[in-house]
C-alpha atoms as a PDB file:
ATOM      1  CA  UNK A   1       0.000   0.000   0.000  1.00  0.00           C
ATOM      2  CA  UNK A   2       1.339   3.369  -0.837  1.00  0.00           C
ATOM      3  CA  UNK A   3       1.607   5.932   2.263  1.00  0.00           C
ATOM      4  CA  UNK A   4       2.387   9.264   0.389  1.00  0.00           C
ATOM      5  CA  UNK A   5       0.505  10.105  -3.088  1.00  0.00           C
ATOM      6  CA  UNK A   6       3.995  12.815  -3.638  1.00  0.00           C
ATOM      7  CA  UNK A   7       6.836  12.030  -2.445  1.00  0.00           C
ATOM      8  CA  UNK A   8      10.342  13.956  -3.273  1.00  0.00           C
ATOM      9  CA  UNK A   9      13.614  13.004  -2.275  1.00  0.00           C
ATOM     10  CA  UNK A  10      16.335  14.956  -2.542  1.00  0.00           C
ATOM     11  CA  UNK A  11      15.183  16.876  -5.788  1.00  0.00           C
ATOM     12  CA  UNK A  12      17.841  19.378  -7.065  1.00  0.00           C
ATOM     13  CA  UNK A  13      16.916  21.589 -10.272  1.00  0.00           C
ATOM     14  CA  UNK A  14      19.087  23.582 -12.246  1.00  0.00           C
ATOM     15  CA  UNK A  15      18.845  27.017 -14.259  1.00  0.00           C
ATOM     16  CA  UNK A  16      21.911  27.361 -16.993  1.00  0.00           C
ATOM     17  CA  UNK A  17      23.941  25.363 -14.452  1.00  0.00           C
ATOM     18  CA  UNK A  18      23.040  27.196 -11.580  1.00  0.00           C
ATOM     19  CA  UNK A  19      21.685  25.642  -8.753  1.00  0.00           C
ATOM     20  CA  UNK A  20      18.299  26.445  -7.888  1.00  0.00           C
ATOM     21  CA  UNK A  21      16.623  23.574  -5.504  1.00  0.00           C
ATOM     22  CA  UNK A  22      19.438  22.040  -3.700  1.00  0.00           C
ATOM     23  CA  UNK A  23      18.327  18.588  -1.951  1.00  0.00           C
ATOM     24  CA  UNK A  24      14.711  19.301  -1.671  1.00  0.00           C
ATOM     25  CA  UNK A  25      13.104  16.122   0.266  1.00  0.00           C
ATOM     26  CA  UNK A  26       8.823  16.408   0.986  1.00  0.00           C
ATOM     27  CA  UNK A  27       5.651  14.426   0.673  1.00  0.00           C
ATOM     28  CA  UNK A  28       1.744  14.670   0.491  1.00  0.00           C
ATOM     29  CA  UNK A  29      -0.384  12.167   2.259  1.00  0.00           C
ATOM     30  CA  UNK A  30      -3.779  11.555   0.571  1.00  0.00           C
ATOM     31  CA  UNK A  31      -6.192  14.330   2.032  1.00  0.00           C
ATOM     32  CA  UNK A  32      -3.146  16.604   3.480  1.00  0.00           C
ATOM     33  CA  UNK A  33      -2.951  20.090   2.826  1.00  0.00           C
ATOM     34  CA  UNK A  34       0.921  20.310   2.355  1.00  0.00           C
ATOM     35  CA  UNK A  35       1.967  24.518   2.013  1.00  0.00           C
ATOM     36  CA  UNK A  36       5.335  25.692   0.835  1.00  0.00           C
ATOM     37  CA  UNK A  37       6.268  29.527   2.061  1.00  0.00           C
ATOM     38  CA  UNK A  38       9.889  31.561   1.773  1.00  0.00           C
ATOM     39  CA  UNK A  39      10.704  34.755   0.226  1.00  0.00           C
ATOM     40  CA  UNK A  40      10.552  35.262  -3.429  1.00  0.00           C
ATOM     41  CA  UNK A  41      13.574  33.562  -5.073  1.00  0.00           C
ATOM     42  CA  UNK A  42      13.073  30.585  -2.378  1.00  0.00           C
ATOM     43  CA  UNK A  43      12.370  28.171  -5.958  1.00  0.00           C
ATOM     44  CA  UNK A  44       9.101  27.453  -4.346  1.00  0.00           C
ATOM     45  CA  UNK A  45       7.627  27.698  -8.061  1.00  0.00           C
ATOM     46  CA  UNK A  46      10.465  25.765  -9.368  1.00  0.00           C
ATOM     47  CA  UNK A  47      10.040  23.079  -6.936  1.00  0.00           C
ATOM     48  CA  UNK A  48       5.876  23.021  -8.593  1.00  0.00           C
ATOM     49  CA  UNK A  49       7.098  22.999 -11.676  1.00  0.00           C
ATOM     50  CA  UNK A  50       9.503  19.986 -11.700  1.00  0.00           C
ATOM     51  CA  UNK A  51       6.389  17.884 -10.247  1.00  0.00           C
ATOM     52  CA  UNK A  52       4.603  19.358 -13.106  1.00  0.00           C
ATOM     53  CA  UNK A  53       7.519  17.753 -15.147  1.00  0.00           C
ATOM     54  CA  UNK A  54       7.709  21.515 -16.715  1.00  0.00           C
ATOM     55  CA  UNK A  55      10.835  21.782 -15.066  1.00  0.00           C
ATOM     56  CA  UNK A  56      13.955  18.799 -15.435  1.00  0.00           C
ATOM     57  CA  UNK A  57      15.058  17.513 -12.159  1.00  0.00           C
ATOM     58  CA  UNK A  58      18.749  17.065 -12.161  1.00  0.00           C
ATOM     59  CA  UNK A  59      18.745  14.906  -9.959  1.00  0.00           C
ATOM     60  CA  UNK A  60      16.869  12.983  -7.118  1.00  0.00           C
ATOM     61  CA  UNK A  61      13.293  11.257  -7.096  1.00  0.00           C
ATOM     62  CA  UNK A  62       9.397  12.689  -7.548  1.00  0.00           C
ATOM     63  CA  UNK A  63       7.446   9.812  -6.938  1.00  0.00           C
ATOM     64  CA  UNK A  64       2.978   9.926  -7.503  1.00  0.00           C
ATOM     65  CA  UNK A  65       1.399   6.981  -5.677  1.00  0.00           C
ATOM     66  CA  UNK A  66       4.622   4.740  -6.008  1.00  0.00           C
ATOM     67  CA  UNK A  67       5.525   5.504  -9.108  1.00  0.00           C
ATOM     68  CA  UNK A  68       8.497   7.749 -10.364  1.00  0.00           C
ATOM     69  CA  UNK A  69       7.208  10.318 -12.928  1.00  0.00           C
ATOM     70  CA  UNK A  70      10.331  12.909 -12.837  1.00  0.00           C
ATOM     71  CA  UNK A  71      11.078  11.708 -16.299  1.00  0.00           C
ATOM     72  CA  UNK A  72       7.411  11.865 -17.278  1.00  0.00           C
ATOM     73  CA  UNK A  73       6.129  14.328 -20.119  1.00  0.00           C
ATOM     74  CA  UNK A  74       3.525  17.348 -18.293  1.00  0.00           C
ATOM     75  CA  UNK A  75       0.379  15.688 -20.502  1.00  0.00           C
ATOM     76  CA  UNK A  76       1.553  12.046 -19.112  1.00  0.00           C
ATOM     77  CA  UNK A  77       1.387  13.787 -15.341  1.00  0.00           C
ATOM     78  CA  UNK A  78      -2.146  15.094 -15.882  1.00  0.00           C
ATOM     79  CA  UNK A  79      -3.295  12.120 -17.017  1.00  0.00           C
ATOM     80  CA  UNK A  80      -2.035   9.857 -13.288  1.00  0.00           C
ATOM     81  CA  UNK A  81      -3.957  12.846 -11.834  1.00  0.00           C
ATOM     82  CA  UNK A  82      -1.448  15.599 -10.956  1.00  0.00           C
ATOM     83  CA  UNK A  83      -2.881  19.136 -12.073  1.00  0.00           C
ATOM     84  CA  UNK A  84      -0.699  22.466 -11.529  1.00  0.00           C
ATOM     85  CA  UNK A  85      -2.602  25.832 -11.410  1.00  0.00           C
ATOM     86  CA  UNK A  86       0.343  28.413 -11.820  1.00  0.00           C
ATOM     87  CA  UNK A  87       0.753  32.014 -10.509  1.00  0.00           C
ATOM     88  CA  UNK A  88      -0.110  33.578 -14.033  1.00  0.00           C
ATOM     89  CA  UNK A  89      -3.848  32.411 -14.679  1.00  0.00           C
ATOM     90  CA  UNK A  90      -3.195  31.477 -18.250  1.00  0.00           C
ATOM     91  CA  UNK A  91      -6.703  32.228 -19.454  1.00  0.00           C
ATOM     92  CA  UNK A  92      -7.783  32.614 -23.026  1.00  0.00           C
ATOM     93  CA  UNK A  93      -9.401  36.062 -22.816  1.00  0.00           C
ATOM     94  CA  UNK A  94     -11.620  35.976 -24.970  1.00  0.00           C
ATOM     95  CA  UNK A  95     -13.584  32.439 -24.564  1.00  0.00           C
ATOM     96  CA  UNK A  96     -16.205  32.607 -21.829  1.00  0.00           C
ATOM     97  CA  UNK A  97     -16.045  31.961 -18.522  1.00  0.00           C
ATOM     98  CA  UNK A  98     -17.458  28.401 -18.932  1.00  0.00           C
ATOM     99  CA  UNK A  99     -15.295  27.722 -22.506  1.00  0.00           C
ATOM    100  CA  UNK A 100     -12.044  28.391 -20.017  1.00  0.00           C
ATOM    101  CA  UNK A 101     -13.426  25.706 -17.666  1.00  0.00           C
ATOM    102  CA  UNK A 102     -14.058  23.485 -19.852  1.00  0.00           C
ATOM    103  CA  UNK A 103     -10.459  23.250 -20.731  1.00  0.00           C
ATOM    104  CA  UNK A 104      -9.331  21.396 -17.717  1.00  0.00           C
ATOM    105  CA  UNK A 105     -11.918  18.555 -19.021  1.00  0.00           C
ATOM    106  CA  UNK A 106      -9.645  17.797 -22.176  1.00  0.00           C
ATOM    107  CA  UNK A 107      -8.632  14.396 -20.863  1.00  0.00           C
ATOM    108  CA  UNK A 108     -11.995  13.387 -20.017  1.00  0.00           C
ATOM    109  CA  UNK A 109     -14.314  11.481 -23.339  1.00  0.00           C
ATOM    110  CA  UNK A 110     -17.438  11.116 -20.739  1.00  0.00           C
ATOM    111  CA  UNK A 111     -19.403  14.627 -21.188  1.00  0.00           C
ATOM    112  CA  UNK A 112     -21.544  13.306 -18.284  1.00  0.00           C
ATOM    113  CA  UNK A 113     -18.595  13.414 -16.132  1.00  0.00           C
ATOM    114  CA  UNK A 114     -17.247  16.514 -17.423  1.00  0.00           C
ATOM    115  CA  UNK A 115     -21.229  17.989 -17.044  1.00  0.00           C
ATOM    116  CA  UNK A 116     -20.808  16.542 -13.148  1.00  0.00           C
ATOM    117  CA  UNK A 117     -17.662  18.003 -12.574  1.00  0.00           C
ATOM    118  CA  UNK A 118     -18.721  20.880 -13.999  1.00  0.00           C
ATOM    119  CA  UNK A 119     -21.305  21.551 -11.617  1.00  0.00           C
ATOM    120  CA  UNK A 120     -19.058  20.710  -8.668  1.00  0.00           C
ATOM    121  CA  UNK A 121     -16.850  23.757 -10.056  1.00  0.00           C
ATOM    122  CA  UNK A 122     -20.505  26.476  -9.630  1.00  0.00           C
ATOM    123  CA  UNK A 123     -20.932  25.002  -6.233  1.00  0.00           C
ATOM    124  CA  UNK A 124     -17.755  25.713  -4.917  1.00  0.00           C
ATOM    125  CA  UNK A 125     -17.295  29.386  -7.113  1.00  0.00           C
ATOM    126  CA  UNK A 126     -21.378  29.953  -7.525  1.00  0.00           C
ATOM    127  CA  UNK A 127     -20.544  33.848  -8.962  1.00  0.00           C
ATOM    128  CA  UNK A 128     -18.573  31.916 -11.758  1.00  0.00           C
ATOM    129  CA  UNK A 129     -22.061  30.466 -12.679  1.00  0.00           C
ATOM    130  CA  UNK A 130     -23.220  33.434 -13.275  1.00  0.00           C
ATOM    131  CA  UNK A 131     -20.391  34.843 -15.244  1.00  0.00           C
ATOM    132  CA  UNK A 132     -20.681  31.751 -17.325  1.00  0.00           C
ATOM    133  CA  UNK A 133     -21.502  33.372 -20.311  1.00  0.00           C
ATOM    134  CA  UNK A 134     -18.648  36.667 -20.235  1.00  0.00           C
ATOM    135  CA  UNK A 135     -15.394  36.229 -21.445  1.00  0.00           C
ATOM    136  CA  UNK A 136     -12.895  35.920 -19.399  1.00  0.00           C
ATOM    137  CA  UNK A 137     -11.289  39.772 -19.762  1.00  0.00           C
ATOM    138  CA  UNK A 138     -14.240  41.562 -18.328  1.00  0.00           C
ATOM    139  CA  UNK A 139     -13.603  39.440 -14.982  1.00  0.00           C
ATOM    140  CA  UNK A 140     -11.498  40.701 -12.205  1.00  0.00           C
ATOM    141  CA  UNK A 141      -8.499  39.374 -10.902  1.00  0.00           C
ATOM    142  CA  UNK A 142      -9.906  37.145  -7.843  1.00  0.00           C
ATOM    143  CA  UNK A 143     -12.626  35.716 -10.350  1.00  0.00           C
ATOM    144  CA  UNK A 144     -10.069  34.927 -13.250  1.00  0.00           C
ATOM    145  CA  UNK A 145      -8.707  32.916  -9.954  1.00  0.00           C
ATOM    146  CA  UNK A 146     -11.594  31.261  -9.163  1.00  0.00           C
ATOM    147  CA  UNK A 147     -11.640  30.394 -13.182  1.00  0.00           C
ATOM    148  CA  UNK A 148      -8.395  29.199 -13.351  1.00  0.00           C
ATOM    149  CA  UNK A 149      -8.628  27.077 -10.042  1.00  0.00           C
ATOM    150  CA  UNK A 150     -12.254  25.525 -11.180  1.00  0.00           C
ATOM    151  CA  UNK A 151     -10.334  24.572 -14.891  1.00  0.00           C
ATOM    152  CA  UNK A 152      -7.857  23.129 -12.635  1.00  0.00           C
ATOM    153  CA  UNK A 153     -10.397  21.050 -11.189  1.00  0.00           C
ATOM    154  CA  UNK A 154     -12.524  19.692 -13.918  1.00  0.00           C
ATOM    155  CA  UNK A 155      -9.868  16.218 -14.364  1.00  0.00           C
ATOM    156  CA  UNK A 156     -10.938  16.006 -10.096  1.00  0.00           C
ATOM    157  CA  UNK A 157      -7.109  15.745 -10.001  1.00  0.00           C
ATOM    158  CA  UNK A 158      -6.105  13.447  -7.256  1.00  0.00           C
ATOM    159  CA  UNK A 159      -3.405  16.184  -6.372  1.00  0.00           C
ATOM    160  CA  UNK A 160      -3.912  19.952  -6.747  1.00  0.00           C
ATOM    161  CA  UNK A 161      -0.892  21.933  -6.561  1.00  0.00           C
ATOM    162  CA  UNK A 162      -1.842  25.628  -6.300  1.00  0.00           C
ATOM    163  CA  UNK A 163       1.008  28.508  -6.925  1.00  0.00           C
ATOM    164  CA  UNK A 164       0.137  31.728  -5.133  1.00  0.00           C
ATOM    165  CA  UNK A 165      -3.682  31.599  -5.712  1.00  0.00           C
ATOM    166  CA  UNK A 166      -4.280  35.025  -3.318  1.00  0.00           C
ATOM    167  CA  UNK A 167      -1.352  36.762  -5.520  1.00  0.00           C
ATOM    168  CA  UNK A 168      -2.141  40.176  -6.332  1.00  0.00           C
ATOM    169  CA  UNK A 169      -6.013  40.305  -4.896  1.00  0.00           C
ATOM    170  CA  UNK A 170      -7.932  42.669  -2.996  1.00  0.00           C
ATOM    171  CA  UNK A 171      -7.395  41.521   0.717  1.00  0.00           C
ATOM    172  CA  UNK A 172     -11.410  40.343   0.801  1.00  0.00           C
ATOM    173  CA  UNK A 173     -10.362  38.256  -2.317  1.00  0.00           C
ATOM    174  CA  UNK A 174      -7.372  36.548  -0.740  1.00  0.00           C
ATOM    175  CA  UNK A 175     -10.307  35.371   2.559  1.00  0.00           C
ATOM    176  CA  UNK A 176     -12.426  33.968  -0.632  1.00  0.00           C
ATOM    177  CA  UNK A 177      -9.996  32.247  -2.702  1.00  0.00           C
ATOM    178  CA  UNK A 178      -8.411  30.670   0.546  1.00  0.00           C
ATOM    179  CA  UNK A 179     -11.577  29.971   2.133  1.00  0.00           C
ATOM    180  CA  UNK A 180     -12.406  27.739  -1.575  1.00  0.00           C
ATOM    181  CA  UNK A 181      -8.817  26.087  -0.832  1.00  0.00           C
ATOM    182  CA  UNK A 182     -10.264  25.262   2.784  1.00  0.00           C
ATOM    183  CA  UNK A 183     -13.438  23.733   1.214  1.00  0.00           C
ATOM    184  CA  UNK A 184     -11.560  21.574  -1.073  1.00  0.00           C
ATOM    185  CA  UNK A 185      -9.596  20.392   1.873  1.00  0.00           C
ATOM    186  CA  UNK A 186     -12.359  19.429   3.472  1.00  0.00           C
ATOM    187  CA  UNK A 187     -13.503  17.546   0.588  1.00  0.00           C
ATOM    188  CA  UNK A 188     -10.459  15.606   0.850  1.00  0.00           C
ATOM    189  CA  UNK A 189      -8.574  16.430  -2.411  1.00  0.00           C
ATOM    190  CA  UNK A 190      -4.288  16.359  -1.931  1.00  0.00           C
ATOM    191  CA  UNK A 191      -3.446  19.784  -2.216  1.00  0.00           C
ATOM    192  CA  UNK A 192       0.613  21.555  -2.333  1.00  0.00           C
ATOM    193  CA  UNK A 193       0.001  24.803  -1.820  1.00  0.00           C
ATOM    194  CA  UNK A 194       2.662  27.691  -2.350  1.00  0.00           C
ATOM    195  CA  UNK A 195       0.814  30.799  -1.015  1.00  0.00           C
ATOM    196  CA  UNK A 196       2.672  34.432   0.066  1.00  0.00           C
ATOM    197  CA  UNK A 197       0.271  35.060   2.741  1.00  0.00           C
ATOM    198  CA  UNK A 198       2.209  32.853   4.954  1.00  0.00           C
ATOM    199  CA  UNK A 199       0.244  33.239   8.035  1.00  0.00           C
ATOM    200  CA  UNK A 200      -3.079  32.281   6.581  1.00  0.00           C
ATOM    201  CA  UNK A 201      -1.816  29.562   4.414  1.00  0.00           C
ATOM    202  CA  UNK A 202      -0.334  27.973   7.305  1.00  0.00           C
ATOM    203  CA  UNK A 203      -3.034  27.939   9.196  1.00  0.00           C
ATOM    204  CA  UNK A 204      -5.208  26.115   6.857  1.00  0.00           C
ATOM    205  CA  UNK A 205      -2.286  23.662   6.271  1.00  0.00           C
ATOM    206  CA  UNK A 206      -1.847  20.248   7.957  1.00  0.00           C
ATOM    207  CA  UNK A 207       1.985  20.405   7.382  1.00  0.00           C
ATOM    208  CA  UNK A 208       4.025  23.394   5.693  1.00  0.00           C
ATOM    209  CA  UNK A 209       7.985  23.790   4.986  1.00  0.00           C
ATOM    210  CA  UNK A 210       9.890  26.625   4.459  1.00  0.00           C
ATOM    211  CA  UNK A 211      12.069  26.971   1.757  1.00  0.00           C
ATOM    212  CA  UNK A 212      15.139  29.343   1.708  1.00  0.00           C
ATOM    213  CA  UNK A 213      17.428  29.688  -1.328  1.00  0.00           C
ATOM    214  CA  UNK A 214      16.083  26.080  -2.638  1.00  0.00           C
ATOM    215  CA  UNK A 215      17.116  24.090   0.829  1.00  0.00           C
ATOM    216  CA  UNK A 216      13.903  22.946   3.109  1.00  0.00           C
ATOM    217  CA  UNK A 217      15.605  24.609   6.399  1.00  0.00           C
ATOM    218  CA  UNK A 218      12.375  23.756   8.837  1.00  0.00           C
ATOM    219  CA  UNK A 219       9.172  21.573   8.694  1.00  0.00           C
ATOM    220  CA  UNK A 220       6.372  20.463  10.679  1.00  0.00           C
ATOM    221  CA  UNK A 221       2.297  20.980  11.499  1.00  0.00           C
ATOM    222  CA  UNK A 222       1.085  24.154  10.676  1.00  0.00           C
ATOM    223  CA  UNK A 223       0.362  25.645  13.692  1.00  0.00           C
ATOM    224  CA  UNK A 224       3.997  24.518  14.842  1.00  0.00           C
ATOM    225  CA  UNK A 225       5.521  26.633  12.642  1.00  0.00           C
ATOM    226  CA  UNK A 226       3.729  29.842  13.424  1.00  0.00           C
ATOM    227  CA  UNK A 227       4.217  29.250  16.743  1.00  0.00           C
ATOM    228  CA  UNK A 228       8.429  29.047  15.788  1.00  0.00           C
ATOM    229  CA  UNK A 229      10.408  31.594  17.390  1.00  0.00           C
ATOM    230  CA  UNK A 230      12.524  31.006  13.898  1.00  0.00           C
ATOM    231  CA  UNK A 231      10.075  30.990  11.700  1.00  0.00           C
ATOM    232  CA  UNK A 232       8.178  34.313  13.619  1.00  0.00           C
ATOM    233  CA  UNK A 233      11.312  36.156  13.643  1.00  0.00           C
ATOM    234  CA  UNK A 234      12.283  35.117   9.697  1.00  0.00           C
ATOM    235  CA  UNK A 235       9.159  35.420   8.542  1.00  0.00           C
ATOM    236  CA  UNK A 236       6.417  37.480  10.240  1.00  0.00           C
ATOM    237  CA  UNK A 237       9.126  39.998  11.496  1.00  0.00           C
ATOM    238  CA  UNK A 238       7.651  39.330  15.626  1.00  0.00           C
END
């Protein structure tokens, strides 16, 4: 039986030769909410992106429910169940709101599944339901979120990785789109969450590390961390 769906061990990625994640060991257990925080230039993207197989690994494992996929082409990911929702949205302006969804179904031949899933997408963002019809560039920035997050979700990936979903909102946007992160934790989807508002993300996390120039330098529960005289003093400035 495999324990972790992700596991990584000892991941190191490389820019032009330069070394950017340096030993990175982690894992997601099915269900956990795993978040990632440092400061920008941490390669807390980069570290995404190899799982995403959109970055090379150099060297070291990235293992999906037992199997190594760091070799693995990004379409071949998807299809296990992996599905990356990056820091720039990546919509197609002009479709609508519901055409962008839609998207995220390409993988799927059953259109009742894709209707179902769908559906489970206007539940959890209902004022994307009724912006089905607009394209996507009269939306603001928290709903082209929500967009990009629901086209994420229309494979039901069994992991989610989210990169800085509250980047750039309104700070009554960054409550929503975290509070949709919360209810998909609660419905039990894997989720690796990078997110800048460290406090927050932390506290909706079951685990979190902290990355500094690509090293993991501490780990543990959530709550652990912000309660860190380390971490507080690195990263909350208290």
């Amino acid at each position: 039986m495999v324990k972790h769906i992700l596991e990584i061990d000892d991941l190191k990625v490389r820019y032009s030769g330069l070394p950017v994640i340096q030993g990175v060991s982690l894992f997601v257990d099915p269900g956990e909410t795993v978040c990632v925080v440092g400061s920008n230039g941490a390669g807390k993207s980069t570290l995404l992106r190899s799982v995403m197989g959109a970055q090379r690994a150099f060297s070291g494992r990235i293992v999906f429910q037992g199997r190594e996929i760091q070799r693995l082409r990004t379409e071949e990911i998807v299809r296990l169940g992996i599905v990356y929702v990056p820091e720039e949205k990546m919509l197609f302006k002009p479709l609508s709101v519901e055409e962008n969804i839609r998207l995220g179904a390409y993988i799927l031949k059953d259109e009742n599944r894709v209707r179902k899933n769908l559906e489970f997408v206007y539940e959890l963002f209902p004022r994307l339901r009724e912006r089905r019809t607009q394209a996507a560039s009269t939306l603001s920035g928290g709903e082209q979120q929500m967009v990009a997050i629901g086209r994420g979700l229309m494979s039901r990936p069994q992991l989610l990785m989210l990169d800085e979903p509250s980047l750039g909102l309104a700070p009554i946007l960054v409550d929503e789109v975290l509070d949709r992160v919360r209810q998909l934790k609660q419905e039990g989807i894997s989720i690796l969450l990078v997110e800048q508002n460290v406090r927050e993300a932390l506290d909706l996390a079951d685990r979190g590390y902290v990355l500094q120039t690509g090293r993991v330098v501490e780990q543990g529960e959530g709550k652990e961390l912000l309660e860190s005289d380390r971490f507080r003093q690195a990263f909350l400035g208290i």
